[in-house]
N, C-alpha and C. Protein backbone atom coordinates (compact mmCIF):
# COMPACT_ATOMS: atom_id res chain seq x y z
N UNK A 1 0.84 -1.19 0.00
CA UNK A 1 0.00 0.00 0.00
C UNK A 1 0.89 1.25 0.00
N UNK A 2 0.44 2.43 -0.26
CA UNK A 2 1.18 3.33 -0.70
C UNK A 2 0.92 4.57 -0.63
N UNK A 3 0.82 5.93 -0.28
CA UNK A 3 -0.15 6.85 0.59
C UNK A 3 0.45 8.16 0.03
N UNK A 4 -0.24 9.07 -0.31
CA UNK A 4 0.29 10.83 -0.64
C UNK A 4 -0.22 11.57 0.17
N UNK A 5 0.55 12.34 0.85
CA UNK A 5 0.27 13.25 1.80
C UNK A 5 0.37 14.95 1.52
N UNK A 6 -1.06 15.70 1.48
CA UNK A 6 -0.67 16.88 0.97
C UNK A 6 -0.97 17.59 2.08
N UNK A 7 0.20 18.75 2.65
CA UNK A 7 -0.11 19.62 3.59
C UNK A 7 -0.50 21.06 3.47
N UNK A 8 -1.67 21.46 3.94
CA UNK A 8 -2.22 22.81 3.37
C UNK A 8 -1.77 23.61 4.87
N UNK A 9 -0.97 25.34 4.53
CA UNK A 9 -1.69 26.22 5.06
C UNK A 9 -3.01 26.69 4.71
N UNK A 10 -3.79 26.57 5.57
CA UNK A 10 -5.11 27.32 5.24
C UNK A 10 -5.74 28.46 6.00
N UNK A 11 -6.87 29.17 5.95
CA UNK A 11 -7.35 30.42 6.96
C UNK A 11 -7.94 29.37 7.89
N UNK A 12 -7.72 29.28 9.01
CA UNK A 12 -8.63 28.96 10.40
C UNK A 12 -10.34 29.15 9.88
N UNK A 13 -10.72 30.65 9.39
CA UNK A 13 -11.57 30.62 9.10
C UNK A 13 -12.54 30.13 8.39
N UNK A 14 -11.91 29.04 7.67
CA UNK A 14 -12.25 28.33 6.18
C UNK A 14 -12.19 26.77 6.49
N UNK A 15 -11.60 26.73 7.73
CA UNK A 15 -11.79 24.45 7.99
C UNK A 15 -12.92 23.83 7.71
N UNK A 16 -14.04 24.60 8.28
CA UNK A 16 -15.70 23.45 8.29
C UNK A 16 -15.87 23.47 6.67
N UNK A 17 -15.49 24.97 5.74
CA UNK A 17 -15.99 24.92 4.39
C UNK A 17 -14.48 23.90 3.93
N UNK A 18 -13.52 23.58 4.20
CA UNK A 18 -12.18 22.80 3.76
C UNK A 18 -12.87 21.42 3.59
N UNK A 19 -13.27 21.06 5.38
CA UNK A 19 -13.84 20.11 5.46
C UNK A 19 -14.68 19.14 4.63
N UNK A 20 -15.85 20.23 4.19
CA UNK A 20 -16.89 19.53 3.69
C UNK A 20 -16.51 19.90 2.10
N UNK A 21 -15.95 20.45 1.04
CA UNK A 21 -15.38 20.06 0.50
C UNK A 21 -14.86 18.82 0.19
N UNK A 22 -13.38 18.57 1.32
CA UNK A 22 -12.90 17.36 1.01
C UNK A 22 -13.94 15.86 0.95
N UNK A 23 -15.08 16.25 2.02
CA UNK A 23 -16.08 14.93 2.53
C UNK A 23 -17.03 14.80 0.81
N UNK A 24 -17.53 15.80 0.11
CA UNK A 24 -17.97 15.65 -0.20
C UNK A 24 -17.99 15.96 -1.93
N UNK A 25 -16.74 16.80 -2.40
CA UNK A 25 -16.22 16.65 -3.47
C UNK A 25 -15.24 15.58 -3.81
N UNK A 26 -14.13 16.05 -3.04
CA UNK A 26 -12.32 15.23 -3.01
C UNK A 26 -12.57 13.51 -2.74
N UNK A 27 -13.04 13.28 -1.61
CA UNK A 27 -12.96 11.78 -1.60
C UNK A 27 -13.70 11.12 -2.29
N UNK A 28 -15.00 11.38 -2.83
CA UNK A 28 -16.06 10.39 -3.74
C UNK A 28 -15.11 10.85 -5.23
N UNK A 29 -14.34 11.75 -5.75
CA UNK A 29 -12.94 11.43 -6.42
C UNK A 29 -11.97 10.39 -6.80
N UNK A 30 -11.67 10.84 -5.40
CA UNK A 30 -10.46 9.72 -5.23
C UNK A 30 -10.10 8.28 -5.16
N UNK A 31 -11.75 8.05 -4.26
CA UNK A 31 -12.40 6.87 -4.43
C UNK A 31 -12.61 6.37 -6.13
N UNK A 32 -13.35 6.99 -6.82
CA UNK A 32 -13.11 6.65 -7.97
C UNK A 32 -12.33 6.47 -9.24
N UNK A 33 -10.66 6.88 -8.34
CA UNK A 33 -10.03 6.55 -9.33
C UNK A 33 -9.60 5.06 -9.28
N UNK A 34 -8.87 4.52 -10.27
CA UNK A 34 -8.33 2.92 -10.02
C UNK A 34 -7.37 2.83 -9.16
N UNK A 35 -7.67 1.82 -8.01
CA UNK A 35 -6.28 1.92 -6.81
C UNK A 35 -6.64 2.95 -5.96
N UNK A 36 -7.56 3.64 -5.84
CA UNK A 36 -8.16 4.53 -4.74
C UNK A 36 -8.69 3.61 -3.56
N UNK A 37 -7.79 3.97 -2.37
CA UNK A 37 -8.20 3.35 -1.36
C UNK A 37 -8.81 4.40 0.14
N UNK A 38 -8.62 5.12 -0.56
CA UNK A 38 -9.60 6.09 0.69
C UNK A 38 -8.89 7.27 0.82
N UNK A 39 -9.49 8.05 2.26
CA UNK A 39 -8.71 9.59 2.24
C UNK A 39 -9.19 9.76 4.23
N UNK A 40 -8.30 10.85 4.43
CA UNK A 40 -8.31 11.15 5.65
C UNK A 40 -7.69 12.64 5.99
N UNK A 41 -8.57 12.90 6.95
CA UNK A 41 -8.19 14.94 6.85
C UNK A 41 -7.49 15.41 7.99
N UNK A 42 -6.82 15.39 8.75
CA UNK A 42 -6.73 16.17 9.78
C UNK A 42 -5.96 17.48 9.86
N UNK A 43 -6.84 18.16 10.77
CA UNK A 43 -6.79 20.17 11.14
C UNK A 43 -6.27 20.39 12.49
N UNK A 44 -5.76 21.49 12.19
CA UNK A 44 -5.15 22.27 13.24
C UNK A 44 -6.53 23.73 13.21
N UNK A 45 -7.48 23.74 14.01
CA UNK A 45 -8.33 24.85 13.79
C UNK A 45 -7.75 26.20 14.15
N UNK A 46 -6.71 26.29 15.04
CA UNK A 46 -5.87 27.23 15.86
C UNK A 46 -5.31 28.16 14.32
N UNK A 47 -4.60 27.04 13.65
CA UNK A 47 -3.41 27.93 12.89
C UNK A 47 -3.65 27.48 11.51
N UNK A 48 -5.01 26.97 10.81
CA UNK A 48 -5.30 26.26 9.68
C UNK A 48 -4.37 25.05 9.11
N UNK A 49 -3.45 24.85 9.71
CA UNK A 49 -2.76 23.48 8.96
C UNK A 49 -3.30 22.52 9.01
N UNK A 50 -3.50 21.71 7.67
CA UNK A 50 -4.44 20.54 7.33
C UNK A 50 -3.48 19.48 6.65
N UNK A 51 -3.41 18.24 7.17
CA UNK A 51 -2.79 16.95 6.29
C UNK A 51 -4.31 16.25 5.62
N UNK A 52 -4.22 16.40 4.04
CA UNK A 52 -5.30 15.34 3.62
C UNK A 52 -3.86 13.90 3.22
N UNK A 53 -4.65 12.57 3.39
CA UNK A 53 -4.02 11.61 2.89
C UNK A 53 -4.62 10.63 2.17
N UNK A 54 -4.25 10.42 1.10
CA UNK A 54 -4.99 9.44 0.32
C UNK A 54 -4.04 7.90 0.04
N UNK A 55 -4.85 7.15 0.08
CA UNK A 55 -4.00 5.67 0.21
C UNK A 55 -4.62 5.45 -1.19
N UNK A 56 -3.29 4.20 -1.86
CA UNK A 56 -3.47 3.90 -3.31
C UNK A 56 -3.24 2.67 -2.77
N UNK A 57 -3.20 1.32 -3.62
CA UNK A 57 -3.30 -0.23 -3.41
C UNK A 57 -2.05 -0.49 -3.88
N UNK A 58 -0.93 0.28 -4.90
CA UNK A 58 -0.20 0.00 -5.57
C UNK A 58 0.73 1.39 -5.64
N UNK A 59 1.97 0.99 -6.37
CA UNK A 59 3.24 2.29 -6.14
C UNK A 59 2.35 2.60 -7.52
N UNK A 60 2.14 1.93 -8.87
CA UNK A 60 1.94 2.00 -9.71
C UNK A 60 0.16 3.03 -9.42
N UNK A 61 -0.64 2.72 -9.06
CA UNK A 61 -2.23 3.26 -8.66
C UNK A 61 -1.31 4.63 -8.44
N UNK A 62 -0.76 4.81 -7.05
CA UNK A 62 -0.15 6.13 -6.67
C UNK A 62 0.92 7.33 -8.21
N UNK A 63 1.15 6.48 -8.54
CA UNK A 63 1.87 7.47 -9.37
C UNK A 63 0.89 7.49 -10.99
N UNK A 64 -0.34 7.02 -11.01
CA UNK A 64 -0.63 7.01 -12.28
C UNK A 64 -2.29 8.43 -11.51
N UNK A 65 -2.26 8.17 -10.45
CA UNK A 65 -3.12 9.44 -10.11
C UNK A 65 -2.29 10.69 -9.94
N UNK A 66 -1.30 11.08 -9.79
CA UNK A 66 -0.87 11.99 -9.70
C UNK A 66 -1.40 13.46 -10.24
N UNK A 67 -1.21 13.18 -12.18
CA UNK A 67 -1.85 14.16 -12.90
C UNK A 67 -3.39 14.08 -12.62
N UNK A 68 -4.55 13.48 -12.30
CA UNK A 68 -5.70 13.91 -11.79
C UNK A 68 -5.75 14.33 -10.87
N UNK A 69 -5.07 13.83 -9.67
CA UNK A 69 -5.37 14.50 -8.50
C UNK A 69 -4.97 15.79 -8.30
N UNK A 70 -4.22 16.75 -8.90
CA UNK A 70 -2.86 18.02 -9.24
C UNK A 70 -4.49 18.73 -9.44
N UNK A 71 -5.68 18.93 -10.26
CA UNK A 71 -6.73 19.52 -10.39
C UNK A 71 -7.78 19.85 -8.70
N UNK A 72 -8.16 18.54 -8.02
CA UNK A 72 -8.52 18.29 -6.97
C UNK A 72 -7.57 19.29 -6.10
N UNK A 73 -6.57 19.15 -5.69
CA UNK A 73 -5.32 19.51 -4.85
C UNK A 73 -5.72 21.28 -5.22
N UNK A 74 -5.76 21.85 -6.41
CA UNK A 74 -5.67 23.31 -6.94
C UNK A 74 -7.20 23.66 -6.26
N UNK A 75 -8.23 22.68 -6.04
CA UNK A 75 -9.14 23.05 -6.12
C UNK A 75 -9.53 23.42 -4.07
N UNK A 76 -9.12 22.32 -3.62
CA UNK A 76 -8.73 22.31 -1.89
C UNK A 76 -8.28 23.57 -1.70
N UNK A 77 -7.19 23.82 -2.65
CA UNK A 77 -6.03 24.87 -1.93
C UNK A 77 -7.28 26.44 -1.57
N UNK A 78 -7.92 26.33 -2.71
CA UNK A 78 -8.75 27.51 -3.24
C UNK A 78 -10.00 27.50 -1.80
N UNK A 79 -10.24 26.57 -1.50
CA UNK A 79 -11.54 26.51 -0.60
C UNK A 79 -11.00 26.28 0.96
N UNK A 80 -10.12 26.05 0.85
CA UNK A 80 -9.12 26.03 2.33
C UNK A 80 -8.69 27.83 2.80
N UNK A 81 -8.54 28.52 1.26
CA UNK A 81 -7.76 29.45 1.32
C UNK A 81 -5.92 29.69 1.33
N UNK A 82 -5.49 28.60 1.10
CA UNK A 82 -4.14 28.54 0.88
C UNK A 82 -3.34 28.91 -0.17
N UNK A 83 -2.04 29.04 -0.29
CA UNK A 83 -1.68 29.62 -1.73
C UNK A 83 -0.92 28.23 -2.22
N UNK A 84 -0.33 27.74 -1.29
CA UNK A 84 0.27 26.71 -1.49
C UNK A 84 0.01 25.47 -1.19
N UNK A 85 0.70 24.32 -1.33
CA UNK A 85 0.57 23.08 -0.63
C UNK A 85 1.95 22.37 -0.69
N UNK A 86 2.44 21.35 0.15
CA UNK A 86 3.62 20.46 -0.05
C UNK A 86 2.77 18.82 -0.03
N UNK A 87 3.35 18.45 -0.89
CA UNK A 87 2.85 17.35 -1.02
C UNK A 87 4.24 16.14 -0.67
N UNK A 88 4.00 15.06 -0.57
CA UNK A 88 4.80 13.71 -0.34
C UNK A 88 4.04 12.59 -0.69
N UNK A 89 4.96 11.89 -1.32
CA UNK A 89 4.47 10.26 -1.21
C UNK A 89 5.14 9.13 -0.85
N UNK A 90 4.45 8.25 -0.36
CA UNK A 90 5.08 7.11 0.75
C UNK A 90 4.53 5.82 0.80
N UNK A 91 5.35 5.18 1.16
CA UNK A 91 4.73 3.12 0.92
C UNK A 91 4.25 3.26 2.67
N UNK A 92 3.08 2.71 2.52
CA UNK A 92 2.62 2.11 4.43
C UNK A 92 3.35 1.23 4.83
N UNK A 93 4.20 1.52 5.88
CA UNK A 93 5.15 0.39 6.34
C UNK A 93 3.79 -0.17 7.73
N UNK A 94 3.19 0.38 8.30
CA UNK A 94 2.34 0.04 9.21
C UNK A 94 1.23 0.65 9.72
N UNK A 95 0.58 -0.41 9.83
CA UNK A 95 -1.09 0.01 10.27
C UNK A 95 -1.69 -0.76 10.80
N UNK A 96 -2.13 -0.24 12.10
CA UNK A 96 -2.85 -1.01 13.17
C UNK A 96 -3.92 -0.01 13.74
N UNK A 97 -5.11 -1.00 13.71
CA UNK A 97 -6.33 -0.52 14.33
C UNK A 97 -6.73 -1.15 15.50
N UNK A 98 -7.20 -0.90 16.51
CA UNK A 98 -7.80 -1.39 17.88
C UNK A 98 -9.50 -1.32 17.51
N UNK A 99 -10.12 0.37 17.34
CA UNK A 99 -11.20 0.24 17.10
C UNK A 99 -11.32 1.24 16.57
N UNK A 100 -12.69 1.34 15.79
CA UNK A 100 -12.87 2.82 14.31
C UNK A 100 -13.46 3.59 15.65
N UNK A 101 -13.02 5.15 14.91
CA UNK A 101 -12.46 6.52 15.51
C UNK A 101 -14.12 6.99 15.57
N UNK A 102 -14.58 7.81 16.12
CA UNK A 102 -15.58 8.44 16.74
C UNK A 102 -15.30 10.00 16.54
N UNK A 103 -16.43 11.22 16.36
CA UNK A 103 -16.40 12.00 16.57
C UNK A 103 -15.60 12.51 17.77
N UNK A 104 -14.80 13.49 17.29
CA UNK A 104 -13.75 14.19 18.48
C UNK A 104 -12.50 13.40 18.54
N UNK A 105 -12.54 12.50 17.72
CA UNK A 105 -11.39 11.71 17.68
C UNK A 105 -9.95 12.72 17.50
N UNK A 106 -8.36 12.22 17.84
CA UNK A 106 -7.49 13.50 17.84
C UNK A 106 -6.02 12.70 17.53
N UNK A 107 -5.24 13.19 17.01
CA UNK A 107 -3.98 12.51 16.55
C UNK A 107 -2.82 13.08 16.96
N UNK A 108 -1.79 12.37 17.05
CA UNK A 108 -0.75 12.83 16.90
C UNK A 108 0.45 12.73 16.35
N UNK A 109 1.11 13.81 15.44
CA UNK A 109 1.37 13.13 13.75
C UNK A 109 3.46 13.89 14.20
N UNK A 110 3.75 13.06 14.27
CA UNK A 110 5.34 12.90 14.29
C UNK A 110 6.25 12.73 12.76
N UNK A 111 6.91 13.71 12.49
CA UNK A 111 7.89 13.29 11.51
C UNK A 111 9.43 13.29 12.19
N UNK A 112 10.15 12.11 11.13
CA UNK A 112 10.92 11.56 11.74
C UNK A 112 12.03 11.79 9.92
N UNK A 113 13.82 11.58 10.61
CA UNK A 113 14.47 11.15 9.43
C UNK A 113 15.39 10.45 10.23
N UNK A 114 15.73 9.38 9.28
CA UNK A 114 17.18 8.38 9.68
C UNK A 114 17.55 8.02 8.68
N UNK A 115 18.98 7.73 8.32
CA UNK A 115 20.12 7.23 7.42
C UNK A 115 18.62 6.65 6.54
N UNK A 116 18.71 6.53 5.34
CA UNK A 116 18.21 5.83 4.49
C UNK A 116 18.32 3.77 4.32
N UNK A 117 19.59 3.97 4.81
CA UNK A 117 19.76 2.89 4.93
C UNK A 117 19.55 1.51 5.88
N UNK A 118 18.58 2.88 6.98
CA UNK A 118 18.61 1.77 8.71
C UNK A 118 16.74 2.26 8.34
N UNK A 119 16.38 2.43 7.55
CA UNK A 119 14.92 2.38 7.50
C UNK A 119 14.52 1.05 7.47
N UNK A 120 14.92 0.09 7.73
CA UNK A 120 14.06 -1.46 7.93
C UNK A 120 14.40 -1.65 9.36
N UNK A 121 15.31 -1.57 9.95
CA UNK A 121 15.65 -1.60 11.46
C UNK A 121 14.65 0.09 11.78
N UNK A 122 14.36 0.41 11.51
CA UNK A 122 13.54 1.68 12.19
C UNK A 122 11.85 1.22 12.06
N UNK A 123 11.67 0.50 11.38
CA UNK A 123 10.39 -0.28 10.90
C UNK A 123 10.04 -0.93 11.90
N UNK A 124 10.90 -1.89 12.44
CA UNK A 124 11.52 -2.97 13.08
C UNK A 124 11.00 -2.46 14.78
N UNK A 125 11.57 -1.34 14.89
CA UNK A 125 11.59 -0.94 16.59
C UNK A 125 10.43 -0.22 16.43
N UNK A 126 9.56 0.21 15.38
CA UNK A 126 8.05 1.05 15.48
C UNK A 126 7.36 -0.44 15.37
N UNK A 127 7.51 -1.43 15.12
CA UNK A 127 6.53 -2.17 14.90
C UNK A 127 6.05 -3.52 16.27
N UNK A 128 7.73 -3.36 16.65
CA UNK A 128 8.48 -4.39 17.85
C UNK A 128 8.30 -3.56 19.34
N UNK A 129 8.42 -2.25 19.31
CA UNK A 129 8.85 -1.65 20.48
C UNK A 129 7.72 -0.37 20.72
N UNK A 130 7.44 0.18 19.65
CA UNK A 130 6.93 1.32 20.37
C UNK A 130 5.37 1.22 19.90
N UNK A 131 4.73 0.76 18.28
CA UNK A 131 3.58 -0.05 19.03
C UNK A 131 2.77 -0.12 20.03
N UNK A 132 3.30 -1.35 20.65
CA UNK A 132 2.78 -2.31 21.37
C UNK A 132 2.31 -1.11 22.80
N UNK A 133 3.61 -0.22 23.04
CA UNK A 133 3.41 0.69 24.00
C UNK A 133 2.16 1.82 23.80
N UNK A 134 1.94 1.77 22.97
CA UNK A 134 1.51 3.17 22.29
C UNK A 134 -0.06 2.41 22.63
N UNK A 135 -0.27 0.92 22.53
CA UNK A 135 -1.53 0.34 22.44
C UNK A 135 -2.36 0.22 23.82
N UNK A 136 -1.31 0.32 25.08
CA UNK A 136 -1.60 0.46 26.29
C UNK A 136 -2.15 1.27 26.75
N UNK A 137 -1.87 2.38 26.24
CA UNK A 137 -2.44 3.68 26.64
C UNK A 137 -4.36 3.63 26.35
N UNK A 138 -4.60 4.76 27.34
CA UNK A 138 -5.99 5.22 27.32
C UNK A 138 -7.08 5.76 26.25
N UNK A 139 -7.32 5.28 25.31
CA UNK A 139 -8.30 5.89 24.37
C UNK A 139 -7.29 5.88 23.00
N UNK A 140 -6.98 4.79 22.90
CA UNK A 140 -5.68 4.42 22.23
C UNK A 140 -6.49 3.43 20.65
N UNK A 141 -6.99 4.42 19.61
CA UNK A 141 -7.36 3.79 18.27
C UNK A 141 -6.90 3.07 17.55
N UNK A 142 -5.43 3.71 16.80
CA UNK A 142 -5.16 3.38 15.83
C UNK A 142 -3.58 3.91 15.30
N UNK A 143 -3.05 3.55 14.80
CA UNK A 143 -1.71 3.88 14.78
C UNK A 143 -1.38 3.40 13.08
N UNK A 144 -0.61 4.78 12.63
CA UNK A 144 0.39 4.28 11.10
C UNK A 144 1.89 4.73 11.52
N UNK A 145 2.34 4.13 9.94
CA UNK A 145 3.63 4.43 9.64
C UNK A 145 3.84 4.97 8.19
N UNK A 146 4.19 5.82 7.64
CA UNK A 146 4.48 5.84 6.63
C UNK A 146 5.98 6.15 6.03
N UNK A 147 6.51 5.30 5.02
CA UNK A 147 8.18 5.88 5.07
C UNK A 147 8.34 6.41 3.75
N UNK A 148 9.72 7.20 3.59
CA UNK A 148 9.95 7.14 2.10
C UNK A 148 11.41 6.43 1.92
N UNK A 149 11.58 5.42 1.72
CA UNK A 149 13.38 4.43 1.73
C UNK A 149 14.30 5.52 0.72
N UNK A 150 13.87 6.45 -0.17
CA UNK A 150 14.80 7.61 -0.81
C UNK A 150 15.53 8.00 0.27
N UNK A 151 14.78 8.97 1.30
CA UNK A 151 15.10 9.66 2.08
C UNK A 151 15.37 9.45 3.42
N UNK A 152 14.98 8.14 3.41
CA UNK A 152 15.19 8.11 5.19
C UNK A 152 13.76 9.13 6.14
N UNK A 153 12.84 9.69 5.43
CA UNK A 153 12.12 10.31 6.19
C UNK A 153 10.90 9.11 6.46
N UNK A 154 10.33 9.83 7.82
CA UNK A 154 8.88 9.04 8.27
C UNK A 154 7.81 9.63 8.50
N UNK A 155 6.71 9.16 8.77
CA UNK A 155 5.33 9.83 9.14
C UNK A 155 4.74 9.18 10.10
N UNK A 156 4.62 9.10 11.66
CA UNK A 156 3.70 8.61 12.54
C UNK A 156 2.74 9.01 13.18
N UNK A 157 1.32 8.52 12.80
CA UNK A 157 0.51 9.07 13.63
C UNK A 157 -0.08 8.11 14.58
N UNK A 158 -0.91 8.40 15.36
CA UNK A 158 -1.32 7.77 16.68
C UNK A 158 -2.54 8.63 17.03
N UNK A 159 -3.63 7.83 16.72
CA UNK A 159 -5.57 8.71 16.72
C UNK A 159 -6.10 7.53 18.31
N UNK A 160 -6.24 9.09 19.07
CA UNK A 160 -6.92 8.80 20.08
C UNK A 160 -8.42 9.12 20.36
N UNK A 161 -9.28 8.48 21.12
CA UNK A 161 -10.75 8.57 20.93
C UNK A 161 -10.94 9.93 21.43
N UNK A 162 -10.20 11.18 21.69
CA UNK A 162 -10.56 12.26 22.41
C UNK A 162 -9.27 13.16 22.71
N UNK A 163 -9.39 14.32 22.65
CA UNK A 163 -8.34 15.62 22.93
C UNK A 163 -8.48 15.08 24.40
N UNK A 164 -9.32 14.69 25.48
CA UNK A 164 -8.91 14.45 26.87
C UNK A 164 -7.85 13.51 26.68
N UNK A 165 -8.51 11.90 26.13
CA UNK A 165 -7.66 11.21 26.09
C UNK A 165 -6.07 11.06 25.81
N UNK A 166 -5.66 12.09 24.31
CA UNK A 166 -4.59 12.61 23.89
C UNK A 166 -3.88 12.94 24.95
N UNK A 167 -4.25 14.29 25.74
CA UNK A 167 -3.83 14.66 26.89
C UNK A 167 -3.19 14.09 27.97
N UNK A 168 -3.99 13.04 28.37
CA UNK A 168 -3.89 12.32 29.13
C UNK A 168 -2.85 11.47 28.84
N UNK A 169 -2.54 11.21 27.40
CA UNK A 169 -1.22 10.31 27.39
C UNK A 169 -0.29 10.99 27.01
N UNK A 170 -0.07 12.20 26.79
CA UNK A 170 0.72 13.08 26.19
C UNK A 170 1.98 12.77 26.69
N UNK A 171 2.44 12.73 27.91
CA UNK A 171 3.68 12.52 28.44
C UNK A 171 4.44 11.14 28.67
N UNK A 172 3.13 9.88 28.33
CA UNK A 172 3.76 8.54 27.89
C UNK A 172 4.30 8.61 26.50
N UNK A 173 3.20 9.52 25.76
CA UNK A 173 3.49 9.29 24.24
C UNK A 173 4.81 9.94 24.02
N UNK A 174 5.18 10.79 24.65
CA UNK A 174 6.78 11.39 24.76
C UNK A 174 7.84 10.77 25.04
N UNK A 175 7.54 9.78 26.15
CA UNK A 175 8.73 8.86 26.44
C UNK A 175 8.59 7.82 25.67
N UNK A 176 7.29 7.06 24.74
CA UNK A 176 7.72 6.27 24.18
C UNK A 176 7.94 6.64 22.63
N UNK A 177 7.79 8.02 22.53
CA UNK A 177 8.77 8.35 20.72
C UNK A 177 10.16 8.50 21.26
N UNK A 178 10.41 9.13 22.31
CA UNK A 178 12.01 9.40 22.77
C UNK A 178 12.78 8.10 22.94
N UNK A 179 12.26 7.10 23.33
CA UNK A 179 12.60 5.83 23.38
C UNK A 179 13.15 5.49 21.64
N UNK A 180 11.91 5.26 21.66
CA UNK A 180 12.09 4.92 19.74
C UNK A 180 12.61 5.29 19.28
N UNK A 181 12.79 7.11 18.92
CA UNK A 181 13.87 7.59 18.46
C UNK A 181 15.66 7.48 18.63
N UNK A 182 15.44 6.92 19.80
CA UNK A 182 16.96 6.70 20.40
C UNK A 182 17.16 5.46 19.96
N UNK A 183 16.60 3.99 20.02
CA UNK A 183 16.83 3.09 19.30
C UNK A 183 17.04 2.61 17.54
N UNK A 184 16.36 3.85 16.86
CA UNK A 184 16.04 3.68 15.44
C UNK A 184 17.52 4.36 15.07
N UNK A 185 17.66 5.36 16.53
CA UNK A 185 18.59 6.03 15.56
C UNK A 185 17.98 7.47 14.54
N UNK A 186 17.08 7.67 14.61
CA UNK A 186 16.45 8.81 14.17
C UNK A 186 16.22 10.51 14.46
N UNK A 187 15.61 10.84 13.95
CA UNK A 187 15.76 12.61 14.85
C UNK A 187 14.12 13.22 14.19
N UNK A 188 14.11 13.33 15.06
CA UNK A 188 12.56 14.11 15.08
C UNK A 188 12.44 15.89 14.65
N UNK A 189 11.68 15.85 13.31
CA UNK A 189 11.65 16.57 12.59
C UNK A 189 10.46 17.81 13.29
N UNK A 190 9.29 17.35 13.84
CA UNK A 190 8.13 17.83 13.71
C UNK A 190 7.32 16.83 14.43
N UNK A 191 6.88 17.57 15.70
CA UNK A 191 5.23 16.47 16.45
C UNK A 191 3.94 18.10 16.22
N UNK A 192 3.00 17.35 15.98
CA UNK A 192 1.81 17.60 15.82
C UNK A 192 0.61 17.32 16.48
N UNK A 193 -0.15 18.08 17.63
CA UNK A 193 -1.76 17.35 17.49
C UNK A 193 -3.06 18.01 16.97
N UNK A 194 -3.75 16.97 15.99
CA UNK A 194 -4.52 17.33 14.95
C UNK A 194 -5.65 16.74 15.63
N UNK A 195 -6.88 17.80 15.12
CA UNK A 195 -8.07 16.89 15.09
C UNK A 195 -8.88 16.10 13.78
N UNK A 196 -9.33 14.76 14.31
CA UNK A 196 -9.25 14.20 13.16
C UNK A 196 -10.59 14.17 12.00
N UNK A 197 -10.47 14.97 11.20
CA UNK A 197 -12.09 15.51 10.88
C UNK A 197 -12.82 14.95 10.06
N UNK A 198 -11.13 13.71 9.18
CA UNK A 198 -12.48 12.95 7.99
C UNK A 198 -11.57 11.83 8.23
N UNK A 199 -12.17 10.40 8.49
CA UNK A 199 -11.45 9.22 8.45
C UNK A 199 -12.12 8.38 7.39
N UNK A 200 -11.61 8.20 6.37
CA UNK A 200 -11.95 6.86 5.49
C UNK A 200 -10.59 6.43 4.72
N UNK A 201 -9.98 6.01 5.34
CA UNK A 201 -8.84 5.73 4.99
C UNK A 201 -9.05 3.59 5.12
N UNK A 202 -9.06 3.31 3.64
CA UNK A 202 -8.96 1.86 4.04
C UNK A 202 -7.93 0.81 3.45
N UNK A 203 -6.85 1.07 3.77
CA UNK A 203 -5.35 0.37 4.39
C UNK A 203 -5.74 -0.91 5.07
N UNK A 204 -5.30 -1.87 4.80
CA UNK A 204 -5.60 -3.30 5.70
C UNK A 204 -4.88 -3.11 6.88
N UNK A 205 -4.65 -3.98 7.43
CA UNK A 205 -3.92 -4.05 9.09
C UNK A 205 -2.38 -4.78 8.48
N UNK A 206 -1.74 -3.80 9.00
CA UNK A 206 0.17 -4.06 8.48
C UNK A 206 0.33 -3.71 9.84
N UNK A 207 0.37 -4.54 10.79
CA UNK A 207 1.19 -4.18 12.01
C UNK A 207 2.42 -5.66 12.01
């Protein structure tokens, strides 16, 4: 599986119209292209930053949507209010679900880089070590990975049933990325917590 991640500045003022946009133009889209495996939104309402992510079935699905989706993407930017966007694309190294996400649901989205070359041993200790920890916790959904083996960069998020709940683990979830990071060997680029506003993302279970 295989996933593109586009990040919008947008106006704060403009999320619910971003939102329903993406719910109700962008994903019945995306869905329909070949190898469309779903989409997922999460906002920062504070400061407008938005990750949409769309999962493809194939490297091949992912790179043959590209030029359609480049129309969609121009069209977000415009209803978000953004001028820009950065986009990425990435193979799912992991995905694990406990149970589907609920209104108020909340994430927390970590980027990561290490040597290019220790990205399977970094796979290895997110899948072996920090996981399993991450699953203990309180209001504890669902967890990815996404990598790019070019770069050595990563993407982790971790969707909890609630901004309390989040909270509430905030300072486990710290010791167990600091952990991880120290074993992978990695360096932490960027932590994030988002709320999670559109989930249809359907990725099988890669844990």
């Amino acid at each position: 599986m295989y996933a593109r991640t586009t990040i919008i500045q947008g106006d704060p003022a403009r999320i619910d119209a971003g939102i329903a946009h993406v719910r109700d133009q962008i994903f019945p889209a995306v869905t329909a292209m070949t190898g469309g495996a779903g989409m997922s939104l999460l906002v920062q309402r504070a400061n407008g930053r938005c990750i949409a992510t769309t999962a493809w079935e194939s490297e091949a699905a992912l790179k043959a949507s590209a030029e359609p989706v480049r129309a969609l993407r121009a069209s977000a930017e415009q209803v978000f209010g953004a001028g820009t966007s950065v986009v990425d694309a990435w193979e799912v190294a992991a995905m694990h679900r406990d149970h589907p996400t609920g209104e108020g649901a909340c994430a927390v989205v970590t980027w990561l880089r290490a040597d290019p070359s220790n990205t399977d041993r970094a796979i290895d200790v997110y899948k072996m070590a920090v996981l399993p920890k991450y699953e203990e916790l309180d209001g504890f959904c669902s967890a990815s990975m996404l990598i790019n083996r070019q770069t050595g960069r990563r993407v982790g998020t971790i969707i909890f049933d609630s901004s309390q709940a989040l909270a509430a683990g905030r300072d486990a979830i710290a010791r167990i990325r600091e952990a991880g990071v120290q074993e992978s060997g990695s360096t932490v680029e960027d932590v994030a917590e988002m709320e999670l506003a559109f989930a249809h993302l359907h990725v099988p279970e890669m844990a």
